[in-house]
C-alpha atoms as a PDB file:
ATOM      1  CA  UNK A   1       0.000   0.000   0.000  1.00  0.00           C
ATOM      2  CA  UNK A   2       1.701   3.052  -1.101  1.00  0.00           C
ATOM      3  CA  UNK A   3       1.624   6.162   1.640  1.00  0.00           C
ATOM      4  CA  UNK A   4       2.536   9.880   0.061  1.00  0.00           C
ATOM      5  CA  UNK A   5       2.466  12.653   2.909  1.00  0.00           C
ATOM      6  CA  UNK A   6       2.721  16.083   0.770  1.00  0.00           C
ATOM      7  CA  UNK A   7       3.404  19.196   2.923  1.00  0.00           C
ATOM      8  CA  UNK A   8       2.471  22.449   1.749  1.00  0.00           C
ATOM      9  CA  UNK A   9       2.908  25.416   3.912  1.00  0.00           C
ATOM     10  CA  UNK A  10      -0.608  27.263   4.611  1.00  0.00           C
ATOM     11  CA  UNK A  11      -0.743  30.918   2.621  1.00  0.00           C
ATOM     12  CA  UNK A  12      -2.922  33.707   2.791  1.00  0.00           C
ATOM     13  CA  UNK A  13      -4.822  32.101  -0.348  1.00  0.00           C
ATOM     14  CA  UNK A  14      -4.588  28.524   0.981  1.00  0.00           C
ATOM     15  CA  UNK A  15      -5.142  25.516  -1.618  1.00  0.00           C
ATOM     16  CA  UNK A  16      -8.553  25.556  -2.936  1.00  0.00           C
ATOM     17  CA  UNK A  17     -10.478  21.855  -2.138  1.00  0.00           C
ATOM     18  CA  UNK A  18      -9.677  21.880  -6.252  1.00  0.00           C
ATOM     19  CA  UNK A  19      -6.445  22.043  -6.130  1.00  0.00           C
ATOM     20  CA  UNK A  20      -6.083  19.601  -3.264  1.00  0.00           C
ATOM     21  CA  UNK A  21      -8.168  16.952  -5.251  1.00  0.00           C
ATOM     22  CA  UNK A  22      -5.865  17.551  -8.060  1.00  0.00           C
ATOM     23  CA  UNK A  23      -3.075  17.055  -5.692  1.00  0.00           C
ATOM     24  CA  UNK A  24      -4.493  13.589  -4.727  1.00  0.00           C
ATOM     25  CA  UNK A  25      -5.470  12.590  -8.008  1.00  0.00           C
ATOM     26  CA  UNK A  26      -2.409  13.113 -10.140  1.00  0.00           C
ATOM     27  CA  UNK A  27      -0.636  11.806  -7.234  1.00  0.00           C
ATOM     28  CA  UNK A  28      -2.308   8.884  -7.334  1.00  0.00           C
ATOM     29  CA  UNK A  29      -1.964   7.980 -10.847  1.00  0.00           C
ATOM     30  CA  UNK A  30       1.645   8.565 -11.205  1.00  0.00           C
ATOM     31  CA  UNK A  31       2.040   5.563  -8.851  1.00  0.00           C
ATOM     32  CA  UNK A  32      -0.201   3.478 -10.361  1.00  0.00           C
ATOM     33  CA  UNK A  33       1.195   4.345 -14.287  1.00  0.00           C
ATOM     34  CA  UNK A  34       4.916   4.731 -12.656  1.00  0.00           C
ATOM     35  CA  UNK A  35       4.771   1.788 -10.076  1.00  0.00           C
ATOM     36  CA  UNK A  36       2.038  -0.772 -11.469  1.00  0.00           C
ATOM     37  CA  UNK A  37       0.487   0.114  -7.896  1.00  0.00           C
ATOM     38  CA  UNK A  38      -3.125  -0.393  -7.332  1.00  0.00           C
ATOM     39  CA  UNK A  39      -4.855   3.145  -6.549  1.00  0.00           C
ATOM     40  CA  UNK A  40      -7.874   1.773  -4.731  1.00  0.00           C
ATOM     41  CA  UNK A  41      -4.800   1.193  -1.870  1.00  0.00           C
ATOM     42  CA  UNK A  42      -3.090   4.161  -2.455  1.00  0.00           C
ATOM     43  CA  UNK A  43      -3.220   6.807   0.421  1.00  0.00           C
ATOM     44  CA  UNK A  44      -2.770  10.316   0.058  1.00  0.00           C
ATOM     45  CA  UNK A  45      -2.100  12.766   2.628  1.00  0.00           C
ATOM     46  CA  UNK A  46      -1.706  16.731   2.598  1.00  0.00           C
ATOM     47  CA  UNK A  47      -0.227  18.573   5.479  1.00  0.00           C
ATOM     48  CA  UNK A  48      -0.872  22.715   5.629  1.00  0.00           C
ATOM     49  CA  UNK A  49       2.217  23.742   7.880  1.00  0.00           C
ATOM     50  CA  UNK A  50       1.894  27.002   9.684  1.00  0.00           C
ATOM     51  CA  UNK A  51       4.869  29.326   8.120  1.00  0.00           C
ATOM     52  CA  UNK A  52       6.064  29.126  12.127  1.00  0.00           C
ATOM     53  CA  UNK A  53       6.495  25.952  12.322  1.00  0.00           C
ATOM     54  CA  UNK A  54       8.718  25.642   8.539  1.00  0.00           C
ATOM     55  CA  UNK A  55      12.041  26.577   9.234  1.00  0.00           C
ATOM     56  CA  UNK A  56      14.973  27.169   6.763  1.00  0.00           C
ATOM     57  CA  UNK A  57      18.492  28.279   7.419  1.00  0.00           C
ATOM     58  CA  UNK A  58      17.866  28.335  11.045  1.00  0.00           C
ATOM     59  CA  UNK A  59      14.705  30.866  11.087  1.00  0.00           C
ATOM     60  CA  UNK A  60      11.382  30.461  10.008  1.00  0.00           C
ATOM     61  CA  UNK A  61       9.544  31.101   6.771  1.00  0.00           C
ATOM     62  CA  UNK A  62       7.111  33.780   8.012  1.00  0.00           C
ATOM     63  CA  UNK A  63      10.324  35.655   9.322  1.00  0.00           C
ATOM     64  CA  UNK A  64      12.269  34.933   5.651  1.00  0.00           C
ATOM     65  CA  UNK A  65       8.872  36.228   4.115  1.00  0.00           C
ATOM     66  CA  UNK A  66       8.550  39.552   6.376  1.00  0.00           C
ATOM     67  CA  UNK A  67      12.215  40.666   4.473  1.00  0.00           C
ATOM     68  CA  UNK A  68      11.205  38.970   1.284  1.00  0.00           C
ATOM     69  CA  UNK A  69      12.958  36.023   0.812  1.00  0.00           C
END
């Protein structure tokens, strides 16, 4: 049973329920054209991480973002 954990970080405009479907879809079929693997067993998970609690060089994203980076 494949597992796929996708992290995205959680914007000001999140992910539409769209795009997230998308997400789990395409997902999906790549393993199953890629792998062989059977996508009534695939799982699919999407994390929305605060900006906090991503860090990156030793400080977080929302800190990176208030200079621009």
């Amino acid at each position: 049973m494949p597992f796929v954990n996708i992290k995205i970080t959680k914007e000001e405009q999140p992910a539409t329920p769209e795009q997230k479907h998308a997400l789990i879809e395409g997902t999906t079929k790549l393993l199953q054209d890629t792998l062989g693997k059977n996508p009534k067993s695939t799982v699919v998970i999407i994390d929305e991480i605060e900006t906090d609690n991503y860090g990156l060089g030793g400080e977080s994203i929302t800190e990176k973002r208030k200079r621009g980076e």
